[in-house]
N, C-alpha and C. Protein backbone atom coordinates (compact mmCIF):
# COMPACT_ATOMS: atom_id res chain seq x y z
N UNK A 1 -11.02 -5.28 13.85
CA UNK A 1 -9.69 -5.19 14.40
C UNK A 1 -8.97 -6.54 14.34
N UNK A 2 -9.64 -7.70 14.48
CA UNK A 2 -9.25 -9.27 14.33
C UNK A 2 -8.33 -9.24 12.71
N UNK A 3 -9.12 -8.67 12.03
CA UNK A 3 -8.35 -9.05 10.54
C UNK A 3 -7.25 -8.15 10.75
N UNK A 4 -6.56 -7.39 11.27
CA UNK A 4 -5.70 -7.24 11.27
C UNK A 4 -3.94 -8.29 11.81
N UNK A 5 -4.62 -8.92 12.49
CA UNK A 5 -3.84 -10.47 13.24
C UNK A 5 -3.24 -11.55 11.77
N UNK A 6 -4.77 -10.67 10.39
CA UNK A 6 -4.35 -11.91 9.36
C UNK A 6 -3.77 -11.32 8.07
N UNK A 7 -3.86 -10.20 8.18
CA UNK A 7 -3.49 -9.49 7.20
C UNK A 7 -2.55 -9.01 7.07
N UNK A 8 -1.80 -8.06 8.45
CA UNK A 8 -0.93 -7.49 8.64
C UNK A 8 0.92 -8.82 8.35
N UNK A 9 0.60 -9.87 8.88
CA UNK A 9 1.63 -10.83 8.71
C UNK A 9 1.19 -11.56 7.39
N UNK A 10 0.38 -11.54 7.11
CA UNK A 10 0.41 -11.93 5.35
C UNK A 10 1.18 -10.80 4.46
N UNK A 11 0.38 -9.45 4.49
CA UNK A 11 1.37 -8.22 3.91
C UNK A 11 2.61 -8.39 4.11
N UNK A 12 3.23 -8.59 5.50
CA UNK A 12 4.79 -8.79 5.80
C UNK A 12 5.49 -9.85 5.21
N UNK A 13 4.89 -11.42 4.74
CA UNK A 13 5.12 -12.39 4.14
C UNK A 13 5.47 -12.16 2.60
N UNK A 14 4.31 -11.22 2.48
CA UNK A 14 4.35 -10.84 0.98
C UNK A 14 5.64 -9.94 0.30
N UNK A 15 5.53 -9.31 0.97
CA UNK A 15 6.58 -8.52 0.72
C UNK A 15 8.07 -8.81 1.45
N UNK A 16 8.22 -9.45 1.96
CA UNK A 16 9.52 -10.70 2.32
C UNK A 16 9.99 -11.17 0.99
N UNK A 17 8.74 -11.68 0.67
CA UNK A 17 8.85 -12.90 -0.11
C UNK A 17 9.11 -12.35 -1.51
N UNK A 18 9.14 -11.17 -1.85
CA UNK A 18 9.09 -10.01 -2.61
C UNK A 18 10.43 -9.64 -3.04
N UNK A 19 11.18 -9.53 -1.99
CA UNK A 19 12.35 -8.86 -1.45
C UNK A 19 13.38 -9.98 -1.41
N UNK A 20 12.78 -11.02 -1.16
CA UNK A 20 13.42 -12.34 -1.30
C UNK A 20 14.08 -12.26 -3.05
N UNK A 21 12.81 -12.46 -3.67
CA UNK A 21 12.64 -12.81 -5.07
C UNK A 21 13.94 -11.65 -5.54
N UNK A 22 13.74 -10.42 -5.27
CA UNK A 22 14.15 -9.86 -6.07
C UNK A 22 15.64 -9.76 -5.89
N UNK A 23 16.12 -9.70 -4.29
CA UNK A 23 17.78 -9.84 -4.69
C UNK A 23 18.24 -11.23 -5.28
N UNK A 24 17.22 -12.62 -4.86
CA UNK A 24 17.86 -13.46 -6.31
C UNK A 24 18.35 -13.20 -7.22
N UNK A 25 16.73 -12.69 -8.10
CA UNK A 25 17.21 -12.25 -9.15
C UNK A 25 18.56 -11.50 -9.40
N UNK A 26 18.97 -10.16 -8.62
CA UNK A 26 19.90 -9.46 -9.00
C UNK A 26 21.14 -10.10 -8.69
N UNK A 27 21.17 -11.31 -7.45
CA UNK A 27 22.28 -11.75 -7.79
C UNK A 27 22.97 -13.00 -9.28
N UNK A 28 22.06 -13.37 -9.72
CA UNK A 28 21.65 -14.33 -10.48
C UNK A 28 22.21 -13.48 -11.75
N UNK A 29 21.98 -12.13 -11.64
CA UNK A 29 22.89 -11.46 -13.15
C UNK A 29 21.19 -11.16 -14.22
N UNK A 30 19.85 -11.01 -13.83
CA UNK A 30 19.25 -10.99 -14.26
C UNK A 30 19.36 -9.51 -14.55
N UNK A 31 19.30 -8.51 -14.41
CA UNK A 31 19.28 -7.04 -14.49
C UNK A 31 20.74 -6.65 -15.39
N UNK A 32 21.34 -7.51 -15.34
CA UNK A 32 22.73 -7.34 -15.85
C UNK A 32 23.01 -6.05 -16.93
N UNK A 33 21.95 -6.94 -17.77
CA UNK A 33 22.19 -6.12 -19.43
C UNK A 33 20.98 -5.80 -19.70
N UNK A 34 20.62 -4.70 -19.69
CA UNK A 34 19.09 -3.84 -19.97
C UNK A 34 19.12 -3.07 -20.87
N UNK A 35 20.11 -2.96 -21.63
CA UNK A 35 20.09 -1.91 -23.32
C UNK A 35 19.57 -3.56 -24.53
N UNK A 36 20.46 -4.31 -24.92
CA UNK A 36 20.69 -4.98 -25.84
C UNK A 36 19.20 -6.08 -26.01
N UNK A 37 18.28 -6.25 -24.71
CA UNK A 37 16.94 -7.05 -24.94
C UNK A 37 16.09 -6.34 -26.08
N UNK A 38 15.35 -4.69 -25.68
CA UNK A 38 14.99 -4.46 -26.67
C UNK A 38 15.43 -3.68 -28.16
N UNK A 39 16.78 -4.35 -28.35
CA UNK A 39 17.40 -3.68 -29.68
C UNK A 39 17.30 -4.96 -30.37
N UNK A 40 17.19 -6.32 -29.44
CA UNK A 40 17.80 -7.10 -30.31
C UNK A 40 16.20 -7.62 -31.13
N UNK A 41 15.18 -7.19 -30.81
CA UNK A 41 13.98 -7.55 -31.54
C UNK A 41 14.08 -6.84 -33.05
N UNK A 42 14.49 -5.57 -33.17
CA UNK A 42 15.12 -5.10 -34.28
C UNK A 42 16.01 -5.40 -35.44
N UNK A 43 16.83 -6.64 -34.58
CA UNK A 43 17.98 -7.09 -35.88
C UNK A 43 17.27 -8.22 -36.46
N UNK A 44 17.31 -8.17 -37.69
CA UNK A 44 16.89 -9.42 -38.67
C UNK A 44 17.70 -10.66 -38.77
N UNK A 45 17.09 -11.66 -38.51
CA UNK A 45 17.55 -12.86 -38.21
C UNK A 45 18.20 -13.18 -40.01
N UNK A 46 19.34 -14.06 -39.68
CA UNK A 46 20.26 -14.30 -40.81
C UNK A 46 19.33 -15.51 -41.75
N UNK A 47 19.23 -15.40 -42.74
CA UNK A 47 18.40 -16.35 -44.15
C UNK A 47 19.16 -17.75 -43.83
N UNK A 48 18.57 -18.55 -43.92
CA UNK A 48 18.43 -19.96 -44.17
C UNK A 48 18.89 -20.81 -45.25
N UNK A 49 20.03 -20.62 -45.96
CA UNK A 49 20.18 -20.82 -47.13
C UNK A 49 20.18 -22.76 -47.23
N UNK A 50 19.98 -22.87 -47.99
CA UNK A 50 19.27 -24.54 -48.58
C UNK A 50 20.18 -24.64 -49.58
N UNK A 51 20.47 -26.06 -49.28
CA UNK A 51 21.58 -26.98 -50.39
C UNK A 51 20.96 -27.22 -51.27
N UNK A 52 21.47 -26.55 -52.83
CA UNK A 52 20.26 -27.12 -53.87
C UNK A 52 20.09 -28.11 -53.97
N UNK A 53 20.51 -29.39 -53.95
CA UNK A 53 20.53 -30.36 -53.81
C UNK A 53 19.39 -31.22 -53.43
N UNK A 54 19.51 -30.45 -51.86
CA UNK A 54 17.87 -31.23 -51.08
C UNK A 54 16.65 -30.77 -51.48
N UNK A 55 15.69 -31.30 -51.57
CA UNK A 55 14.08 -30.72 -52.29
C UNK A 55 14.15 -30.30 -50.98
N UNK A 56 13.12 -29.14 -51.36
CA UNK A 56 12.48 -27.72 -50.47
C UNK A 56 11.69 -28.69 -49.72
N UNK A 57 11.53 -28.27 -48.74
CA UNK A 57 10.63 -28.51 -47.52
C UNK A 57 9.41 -27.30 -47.42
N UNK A 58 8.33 -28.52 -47.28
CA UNK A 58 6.77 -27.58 -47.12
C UNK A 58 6.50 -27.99 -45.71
């Protein structure tokens, strides 16, 4: 019954601290945009084009 004195206000800390975190985040604009993260792994990054000029890099 004692561990309850240490557990019960740790759980409550935890989840404070939880609840804390997370309206940060949402005010912070983190949740904002949730379509365009995983589309944008999909688009192919634009080529690198090189001045003939300069020798190629290894």
């Amino acid at each position: 019954m004692s561990v309850l004195f240490i557990a019960l206000p740790a759980a409550l800390l935890l989840g404070g601290s939880a609840l804390v975190a997370c309206i940060y985040c949402i005010r912070q604009g983190q949740y904002d945009d949730l379509e365009s993260p995983p589309i944008r792994i999909l688009i192919d990054d634009e080529d690198i084009v090189q001045n003939p000029s300069e020798p190629a890099k290894s």
